[in-house]
Structures are given as structure tokens and as C-alpha cells.
PDB file of N, CA and C in Angstrom:
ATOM      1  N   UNK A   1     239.956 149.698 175.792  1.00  0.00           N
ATOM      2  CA  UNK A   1     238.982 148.685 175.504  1.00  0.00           C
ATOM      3  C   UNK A   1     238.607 148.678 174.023  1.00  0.00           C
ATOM      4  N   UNK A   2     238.489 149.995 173.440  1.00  0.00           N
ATOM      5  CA  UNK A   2     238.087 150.047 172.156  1.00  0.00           C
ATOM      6  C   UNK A   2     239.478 149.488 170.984  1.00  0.00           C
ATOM      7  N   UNK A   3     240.739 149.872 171.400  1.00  0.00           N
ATOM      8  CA  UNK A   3     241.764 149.359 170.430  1.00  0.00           C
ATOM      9  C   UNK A   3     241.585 147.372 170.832  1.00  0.00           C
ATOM     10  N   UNK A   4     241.714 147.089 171.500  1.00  0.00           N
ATOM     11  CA  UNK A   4     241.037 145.565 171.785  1.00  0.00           C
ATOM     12  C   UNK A   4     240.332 144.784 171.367  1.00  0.00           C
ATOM     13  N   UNK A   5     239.217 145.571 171.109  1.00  0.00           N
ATOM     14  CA  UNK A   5     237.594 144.736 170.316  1.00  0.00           C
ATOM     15  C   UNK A   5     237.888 144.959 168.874  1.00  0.00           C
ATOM     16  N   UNK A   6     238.475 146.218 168.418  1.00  0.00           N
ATOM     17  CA  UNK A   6     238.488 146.018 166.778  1.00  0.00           C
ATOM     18  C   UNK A   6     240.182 144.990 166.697  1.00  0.00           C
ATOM     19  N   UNK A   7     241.093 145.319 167.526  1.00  0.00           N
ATOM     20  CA  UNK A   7     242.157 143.737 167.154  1.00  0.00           C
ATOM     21  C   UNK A   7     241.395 142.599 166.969  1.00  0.00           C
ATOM     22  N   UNK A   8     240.829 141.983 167.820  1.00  0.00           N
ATOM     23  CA  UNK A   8     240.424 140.977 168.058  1.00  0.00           C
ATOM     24  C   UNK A   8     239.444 140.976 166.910  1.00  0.00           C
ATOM     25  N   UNK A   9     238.200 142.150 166.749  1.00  0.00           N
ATOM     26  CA  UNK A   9     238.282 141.770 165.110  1.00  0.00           C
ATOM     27  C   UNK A   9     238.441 141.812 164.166  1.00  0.00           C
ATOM     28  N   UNK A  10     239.951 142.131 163.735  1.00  0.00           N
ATOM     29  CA  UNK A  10     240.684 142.227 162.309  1.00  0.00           C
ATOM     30  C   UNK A  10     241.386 141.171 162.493  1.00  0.00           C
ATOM     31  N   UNK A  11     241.439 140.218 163.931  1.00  0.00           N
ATOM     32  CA  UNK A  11     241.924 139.002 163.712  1.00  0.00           C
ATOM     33  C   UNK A  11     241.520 137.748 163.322  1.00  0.00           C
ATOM     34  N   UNK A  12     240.068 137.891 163.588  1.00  0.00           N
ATOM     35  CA  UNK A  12     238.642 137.319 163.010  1.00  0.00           C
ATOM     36  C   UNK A  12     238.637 136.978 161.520  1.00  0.00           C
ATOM     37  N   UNK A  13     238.891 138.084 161.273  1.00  0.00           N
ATOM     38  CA  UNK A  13     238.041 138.788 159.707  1.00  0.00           C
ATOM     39  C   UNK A  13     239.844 138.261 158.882  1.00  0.00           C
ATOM     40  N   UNK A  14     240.799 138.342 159.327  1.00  0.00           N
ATOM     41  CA  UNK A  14     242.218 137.751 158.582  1.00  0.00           C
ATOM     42  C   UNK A  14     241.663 135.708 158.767  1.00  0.00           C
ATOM     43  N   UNK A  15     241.410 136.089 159.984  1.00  0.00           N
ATOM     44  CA  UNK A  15     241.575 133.987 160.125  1.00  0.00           C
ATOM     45  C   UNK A  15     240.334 133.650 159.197  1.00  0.00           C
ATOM     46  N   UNK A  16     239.039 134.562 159.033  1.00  0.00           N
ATOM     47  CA  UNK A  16     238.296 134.345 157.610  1.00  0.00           C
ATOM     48  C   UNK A  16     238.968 133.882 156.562  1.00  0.00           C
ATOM     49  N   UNK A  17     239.431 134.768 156.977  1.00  0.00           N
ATOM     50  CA  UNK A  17     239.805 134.506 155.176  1.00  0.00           C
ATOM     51  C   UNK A  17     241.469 133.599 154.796  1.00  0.00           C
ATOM     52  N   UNK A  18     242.106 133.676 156.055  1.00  0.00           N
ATOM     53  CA  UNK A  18     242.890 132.802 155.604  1.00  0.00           C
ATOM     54  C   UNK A  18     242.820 131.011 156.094  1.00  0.00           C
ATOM     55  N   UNK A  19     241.062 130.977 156.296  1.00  0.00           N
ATOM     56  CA  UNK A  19     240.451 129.618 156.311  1.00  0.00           C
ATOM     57  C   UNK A  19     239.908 129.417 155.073  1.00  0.00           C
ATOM     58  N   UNK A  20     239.447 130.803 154.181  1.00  0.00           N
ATOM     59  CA  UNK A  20     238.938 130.151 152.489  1.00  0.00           C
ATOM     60  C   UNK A  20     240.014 130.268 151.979  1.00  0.00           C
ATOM     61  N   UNK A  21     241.135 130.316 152.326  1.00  0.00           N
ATOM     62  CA  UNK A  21     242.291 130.170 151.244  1.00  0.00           C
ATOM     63  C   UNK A  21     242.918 129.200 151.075  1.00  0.00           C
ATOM     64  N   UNK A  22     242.681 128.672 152.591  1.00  0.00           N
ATOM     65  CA  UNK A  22     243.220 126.949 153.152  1.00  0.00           C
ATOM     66  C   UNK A  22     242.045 126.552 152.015  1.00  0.00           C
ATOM     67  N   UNK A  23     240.893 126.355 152.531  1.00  0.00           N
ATOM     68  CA  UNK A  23     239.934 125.821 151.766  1.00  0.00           C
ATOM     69  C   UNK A  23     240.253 126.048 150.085  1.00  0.00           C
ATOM     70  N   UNK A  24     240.380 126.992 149.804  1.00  0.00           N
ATOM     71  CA  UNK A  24     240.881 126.935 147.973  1.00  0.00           C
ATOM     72  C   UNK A  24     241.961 126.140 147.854  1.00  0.00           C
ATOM     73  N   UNK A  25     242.970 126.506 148.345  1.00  0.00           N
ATOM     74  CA  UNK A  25     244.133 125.747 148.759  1.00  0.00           C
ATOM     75  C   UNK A  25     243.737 123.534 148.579  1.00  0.00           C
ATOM     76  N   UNK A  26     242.767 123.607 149.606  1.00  0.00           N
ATOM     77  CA  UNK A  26     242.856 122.474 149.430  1.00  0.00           C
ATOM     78  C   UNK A  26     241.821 121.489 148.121  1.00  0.00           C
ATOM     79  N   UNK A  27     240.873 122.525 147.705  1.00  0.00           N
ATOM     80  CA  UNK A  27     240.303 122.613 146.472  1.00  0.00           C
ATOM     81  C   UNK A  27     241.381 122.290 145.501  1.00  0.00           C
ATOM     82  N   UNK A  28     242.289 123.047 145.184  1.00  0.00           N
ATOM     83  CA  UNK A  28     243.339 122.901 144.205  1.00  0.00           C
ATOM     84  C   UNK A  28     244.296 121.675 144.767  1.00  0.00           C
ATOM     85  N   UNK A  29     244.411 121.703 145.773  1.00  0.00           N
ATOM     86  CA  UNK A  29     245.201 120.524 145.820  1.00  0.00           C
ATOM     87  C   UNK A  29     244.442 118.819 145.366  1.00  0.00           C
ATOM     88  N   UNK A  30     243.081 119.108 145.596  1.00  0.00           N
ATOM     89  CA  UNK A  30     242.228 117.706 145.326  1.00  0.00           C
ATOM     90  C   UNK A  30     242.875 117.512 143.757  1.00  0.00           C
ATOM     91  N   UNK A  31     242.509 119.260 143.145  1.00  0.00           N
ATOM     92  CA  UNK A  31     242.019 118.906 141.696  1.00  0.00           C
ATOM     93  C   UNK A  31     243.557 118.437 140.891  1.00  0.00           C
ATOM     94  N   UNK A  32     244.215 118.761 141.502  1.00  0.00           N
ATOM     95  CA  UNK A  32     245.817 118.680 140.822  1.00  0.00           C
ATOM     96  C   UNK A  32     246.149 116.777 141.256  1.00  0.00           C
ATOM     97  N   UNK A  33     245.461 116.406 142.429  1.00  0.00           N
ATOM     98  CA  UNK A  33     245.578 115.264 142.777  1.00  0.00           C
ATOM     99  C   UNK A  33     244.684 114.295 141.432  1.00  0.00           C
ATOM    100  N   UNK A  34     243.578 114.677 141.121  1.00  0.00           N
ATOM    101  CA  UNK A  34     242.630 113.914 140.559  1.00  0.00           C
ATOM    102  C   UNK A  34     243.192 114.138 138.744  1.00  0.00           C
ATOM    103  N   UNK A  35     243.674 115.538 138.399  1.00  0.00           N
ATOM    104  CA  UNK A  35     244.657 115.123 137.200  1.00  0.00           C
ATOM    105  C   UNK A  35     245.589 114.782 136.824  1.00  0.00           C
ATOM    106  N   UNK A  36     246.320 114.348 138.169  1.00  0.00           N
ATOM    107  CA  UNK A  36     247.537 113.601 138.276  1.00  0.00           C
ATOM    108  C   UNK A  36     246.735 112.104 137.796  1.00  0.00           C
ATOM    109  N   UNK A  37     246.124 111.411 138.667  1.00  0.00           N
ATOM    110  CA  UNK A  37     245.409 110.262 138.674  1.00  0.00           C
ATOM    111  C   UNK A  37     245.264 110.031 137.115  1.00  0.00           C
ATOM    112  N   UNK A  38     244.331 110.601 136.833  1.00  0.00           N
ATOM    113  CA  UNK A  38     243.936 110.696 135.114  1.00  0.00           C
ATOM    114  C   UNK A  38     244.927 110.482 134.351  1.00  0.00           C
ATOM    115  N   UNK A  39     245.913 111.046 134.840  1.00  0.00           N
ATOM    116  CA  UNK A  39     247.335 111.063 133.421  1.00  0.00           C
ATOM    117  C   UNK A  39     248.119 110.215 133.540  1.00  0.00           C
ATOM    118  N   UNK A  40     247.656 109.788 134.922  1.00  0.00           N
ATOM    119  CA  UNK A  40     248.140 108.067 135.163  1.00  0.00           C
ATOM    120  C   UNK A  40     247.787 107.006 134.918  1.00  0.00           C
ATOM    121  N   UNK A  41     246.580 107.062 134.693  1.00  0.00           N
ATOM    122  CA  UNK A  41     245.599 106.082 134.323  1.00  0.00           C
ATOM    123  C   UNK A  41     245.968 106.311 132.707  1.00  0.00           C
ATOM    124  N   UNK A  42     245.662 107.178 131.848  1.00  0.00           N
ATOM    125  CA  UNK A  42     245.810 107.547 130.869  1.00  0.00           C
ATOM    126  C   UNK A  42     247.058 106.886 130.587  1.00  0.00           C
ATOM    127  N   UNK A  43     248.437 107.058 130.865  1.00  0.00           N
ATOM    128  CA  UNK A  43     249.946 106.668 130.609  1.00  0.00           C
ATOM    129  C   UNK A  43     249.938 105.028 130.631  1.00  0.00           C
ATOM    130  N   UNK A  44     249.075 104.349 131.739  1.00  0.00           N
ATOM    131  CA  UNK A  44     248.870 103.126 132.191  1.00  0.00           C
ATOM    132  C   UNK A  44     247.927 102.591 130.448  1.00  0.00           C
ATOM    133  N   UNK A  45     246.679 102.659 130.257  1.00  0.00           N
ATOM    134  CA  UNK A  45     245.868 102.814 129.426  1.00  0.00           C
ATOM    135  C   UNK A  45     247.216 102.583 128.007  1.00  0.00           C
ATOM    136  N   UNK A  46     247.655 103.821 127.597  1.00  0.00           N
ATOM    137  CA  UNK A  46     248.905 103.370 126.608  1.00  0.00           C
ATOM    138  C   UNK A  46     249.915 102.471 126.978  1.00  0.00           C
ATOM    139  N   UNK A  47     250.553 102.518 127.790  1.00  0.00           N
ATOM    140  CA  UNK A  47     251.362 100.944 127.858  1.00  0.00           C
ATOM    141  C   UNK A  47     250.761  99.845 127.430  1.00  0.00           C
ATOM    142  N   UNK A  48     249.277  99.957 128.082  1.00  0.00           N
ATOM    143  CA  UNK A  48     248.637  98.346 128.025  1.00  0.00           C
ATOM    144  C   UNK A  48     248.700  98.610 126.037  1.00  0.00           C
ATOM    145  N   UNK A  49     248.428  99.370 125.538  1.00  0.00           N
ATOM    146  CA  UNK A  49     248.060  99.052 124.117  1.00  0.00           C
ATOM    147  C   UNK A  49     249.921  99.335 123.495  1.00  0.00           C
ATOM    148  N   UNK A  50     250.207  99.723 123.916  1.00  0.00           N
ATOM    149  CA  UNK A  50     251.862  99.261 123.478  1.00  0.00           C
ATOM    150  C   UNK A  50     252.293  97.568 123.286  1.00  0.00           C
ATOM    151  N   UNK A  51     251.986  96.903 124.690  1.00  0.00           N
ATOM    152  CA  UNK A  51     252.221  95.929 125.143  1.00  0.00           C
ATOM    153  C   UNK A  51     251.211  95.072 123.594  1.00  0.00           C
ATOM    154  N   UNK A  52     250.073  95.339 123.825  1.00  0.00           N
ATOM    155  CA  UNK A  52     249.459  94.327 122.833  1.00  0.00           C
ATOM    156  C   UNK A  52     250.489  94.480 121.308  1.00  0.00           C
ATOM    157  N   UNK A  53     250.430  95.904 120.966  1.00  0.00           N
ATOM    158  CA  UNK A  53     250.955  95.691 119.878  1.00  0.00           C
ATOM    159  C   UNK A  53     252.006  95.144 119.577  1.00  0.00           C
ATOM    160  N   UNK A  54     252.726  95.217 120.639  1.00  0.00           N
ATOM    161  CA  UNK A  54     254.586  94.646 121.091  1.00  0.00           C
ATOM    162  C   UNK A  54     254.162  92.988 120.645  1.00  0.00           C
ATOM    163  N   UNK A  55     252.419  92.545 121.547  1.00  0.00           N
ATOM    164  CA  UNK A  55     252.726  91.188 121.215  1.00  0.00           C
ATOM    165  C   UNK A  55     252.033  90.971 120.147  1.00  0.00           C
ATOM    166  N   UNK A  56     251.193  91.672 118.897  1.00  0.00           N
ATOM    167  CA  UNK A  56     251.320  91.417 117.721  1.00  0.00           C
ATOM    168  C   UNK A  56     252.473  91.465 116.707  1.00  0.00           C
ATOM    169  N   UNK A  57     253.297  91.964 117.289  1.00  0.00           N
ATOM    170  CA  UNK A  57     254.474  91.966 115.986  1.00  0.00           C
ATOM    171  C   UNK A  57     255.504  90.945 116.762  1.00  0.00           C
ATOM    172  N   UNK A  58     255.279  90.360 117.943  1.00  0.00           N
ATOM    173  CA  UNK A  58     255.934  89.304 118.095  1.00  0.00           C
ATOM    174  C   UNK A  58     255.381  88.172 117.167  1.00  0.00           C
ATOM    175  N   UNK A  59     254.188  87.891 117.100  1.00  0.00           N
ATOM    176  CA  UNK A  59     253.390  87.214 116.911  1.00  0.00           C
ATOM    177  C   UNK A  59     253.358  86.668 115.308  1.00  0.00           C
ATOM    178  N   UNK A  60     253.327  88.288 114.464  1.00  0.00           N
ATOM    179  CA  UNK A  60     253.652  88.513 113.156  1.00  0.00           C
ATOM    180  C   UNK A  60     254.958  87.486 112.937  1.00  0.00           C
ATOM    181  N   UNK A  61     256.040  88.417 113.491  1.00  0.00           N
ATOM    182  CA  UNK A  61     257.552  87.892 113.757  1.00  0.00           C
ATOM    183  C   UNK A  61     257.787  86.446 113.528  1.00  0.00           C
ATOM    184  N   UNK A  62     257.008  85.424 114.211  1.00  0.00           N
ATOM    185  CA  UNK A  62     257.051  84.137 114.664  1.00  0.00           C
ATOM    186  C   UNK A  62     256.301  83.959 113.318  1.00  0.00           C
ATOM    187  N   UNK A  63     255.167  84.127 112.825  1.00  0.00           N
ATOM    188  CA  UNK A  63     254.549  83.166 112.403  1.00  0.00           C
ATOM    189  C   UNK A  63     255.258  83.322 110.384  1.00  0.00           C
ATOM    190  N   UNK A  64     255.496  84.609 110.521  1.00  0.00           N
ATOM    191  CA  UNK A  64     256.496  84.972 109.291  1.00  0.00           C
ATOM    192  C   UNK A  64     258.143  83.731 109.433  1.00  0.00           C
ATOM    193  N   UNK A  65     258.748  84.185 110.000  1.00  0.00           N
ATOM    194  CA  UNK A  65     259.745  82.582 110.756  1.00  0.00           C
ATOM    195  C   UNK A  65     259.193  81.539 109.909  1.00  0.00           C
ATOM    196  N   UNK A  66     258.401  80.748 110.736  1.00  0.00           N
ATOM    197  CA  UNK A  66     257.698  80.283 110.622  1.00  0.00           C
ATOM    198  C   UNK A  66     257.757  79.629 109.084  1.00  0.00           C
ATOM    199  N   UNK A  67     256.398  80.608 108.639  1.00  0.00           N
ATOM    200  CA  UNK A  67     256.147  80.058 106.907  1.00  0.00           C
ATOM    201  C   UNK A  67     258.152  80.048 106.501  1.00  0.00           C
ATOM    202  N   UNK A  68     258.853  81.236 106.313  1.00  0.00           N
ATOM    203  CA  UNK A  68     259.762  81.147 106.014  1.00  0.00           C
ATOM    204  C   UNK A  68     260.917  79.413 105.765  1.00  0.00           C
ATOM    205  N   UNK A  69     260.720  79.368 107.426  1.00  0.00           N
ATOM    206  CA  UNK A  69     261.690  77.994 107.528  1.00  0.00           C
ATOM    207  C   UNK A  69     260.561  76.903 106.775  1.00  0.00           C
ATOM    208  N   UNK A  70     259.481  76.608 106.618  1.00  0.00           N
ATOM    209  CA  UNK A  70     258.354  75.820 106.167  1.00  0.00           C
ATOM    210  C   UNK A  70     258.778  75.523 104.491  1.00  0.00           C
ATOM    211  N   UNK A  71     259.250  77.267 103.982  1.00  0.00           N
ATOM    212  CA  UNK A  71     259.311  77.116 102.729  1.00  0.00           C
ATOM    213  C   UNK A  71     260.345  76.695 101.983  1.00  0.00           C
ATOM    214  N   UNK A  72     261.489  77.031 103.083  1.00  0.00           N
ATOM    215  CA  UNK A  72     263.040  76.720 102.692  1.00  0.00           C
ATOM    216  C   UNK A  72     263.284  74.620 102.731  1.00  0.00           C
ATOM    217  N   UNK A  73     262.343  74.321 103.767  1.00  0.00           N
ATOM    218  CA  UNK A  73     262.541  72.989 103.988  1.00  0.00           C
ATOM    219  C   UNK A  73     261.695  72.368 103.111  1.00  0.00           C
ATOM    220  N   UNK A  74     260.789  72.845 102.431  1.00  0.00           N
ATOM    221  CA  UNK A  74     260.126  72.103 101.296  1.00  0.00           C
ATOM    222  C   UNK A  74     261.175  72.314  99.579  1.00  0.00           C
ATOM    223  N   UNK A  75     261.634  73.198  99.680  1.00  0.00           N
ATOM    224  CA  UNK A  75     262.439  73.446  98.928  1.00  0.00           C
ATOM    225  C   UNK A  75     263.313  72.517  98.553  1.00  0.00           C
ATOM    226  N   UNK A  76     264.153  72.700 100.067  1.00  0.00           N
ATOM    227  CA  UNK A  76     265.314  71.613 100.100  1.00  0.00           C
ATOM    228  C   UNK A  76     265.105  70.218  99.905  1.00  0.00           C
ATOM    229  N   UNK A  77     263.835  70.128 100.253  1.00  0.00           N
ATOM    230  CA  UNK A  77     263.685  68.464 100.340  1.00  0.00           C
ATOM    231  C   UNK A  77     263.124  68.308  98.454  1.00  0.00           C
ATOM    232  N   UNK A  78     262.415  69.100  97.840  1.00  0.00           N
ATOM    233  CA  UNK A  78     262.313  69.159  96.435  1.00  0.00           C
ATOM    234  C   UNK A  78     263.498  68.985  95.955  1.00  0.00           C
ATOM    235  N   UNK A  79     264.297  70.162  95.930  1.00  0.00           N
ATOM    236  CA  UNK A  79     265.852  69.792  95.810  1.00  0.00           C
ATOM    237  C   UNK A  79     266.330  68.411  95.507  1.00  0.00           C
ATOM    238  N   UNK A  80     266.455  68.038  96.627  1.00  0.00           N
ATOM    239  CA  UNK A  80     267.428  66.954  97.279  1.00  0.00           C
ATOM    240  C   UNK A  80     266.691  65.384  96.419  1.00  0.00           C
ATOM    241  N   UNK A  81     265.533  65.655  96.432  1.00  0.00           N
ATOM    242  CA  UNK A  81     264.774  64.770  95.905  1.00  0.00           C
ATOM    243  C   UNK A  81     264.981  64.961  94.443  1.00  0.00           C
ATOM    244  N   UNK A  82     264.669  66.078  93.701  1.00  0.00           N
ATOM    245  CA  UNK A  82     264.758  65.761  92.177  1.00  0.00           C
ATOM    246  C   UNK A  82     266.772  65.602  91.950  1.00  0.00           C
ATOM    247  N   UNK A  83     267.589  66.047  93.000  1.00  0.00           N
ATOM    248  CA  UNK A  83     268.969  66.008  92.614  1.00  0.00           C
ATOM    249  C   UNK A  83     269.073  64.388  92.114  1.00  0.00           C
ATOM    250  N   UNK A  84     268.435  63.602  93.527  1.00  0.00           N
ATOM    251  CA  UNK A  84     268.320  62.235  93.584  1.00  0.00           C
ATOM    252  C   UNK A  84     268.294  61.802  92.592  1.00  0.00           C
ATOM    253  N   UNK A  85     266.790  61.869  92.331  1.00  0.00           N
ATOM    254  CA  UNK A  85     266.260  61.451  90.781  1.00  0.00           C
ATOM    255  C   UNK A  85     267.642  61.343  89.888  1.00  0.00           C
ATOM    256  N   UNK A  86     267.683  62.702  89.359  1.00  0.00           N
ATOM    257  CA  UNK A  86     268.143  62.991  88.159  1.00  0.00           C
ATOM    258  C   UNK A  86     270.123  62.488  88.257  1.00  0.00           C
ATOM    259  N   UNK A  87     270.869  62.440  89.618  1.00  0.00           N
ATOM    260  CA  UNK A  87     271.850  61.417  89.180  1.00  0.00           C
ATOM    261  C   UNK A  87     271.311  60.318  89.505  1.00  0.00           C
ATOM    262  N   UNK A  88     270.400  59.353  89.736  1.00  0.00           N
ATOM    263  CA  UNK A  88     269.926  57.996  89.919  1.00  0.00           C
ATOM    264  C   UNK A  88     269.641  57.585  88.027  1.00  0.00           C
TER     265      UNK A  88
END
């Protein structure tokens, strides 16, 4: 009877404790969950400011174009115009 009552409680006193280990266990598993999240959000967070900058230097891109062809066609038409002139 006596080898019985102390099994039964060293089986107690193990499932103790290997219920706060579950419990730490699942402590660490939250916290590894919630800095996963973060570094996702975080990674998400930089794309979005990638993306903007991606569409400022599109933006740059175009409007540089832009003046460029603006300046070449005033040119040409100066050109073309004083060529005029000057064999007329």
C-alpha cells in the first residue's frame, strides 16, 4: 500500500510540472508567434515605402522625359523656323 501512494505521488508531482512546462511551452510559443507578426508587419511597413519611392522615381522619370522631349521640340521647331527664314 505504501509503494502505491508515494507512485501515485511522484506521478502527481511529474504531471506538475510537466503541465508548467506545457504552460511555458505555450508562453513561448505565443511570444515567438507575436514576433513573427511584428516582423511581418514591419517587412509589410517597408515594401509599402519601397513601393512609394518606386513611384517617385517613376514619377521623377516621366516628368524629366517629359521637359526633355518639350525641349528638343522647341528647339527643333526654332531650328526649322530660323533655317526657313534664313534660306527664304
Amino acid at each position: 500500500m505504501l509503494i502505491t501512494s508515494s507512485s501515485s505521488s511522484s506521478s502527481s508531482s511529474s504531471f506538475s510540472s510537466s503541465s508548467s512546462s506545457s504552460e511555458e511551452e505555450e508562453e513561448e510559443e505565443e511570444e515567438e508567434e507575436e514576433e513573427e507578426e511584428e516582423e511581418e508587419e514591419e517587412e509589410e511597413e517597408e515594401e509599402e515605402e519601397e513601393k512609394k519611392k518606386k513611384k517617385k522615381r517613376r514619377r521623377r522619370r516621366r516628368r524629366r522625359r517629359r521637359r526633355r522631349r518639350r525641349r528638343r521640340r522647341r528647339r527643333r521647331r526654332c531650328f526649322e523656323y530660323l533655317t526657313a527664314k534664313i534660306l527664304l
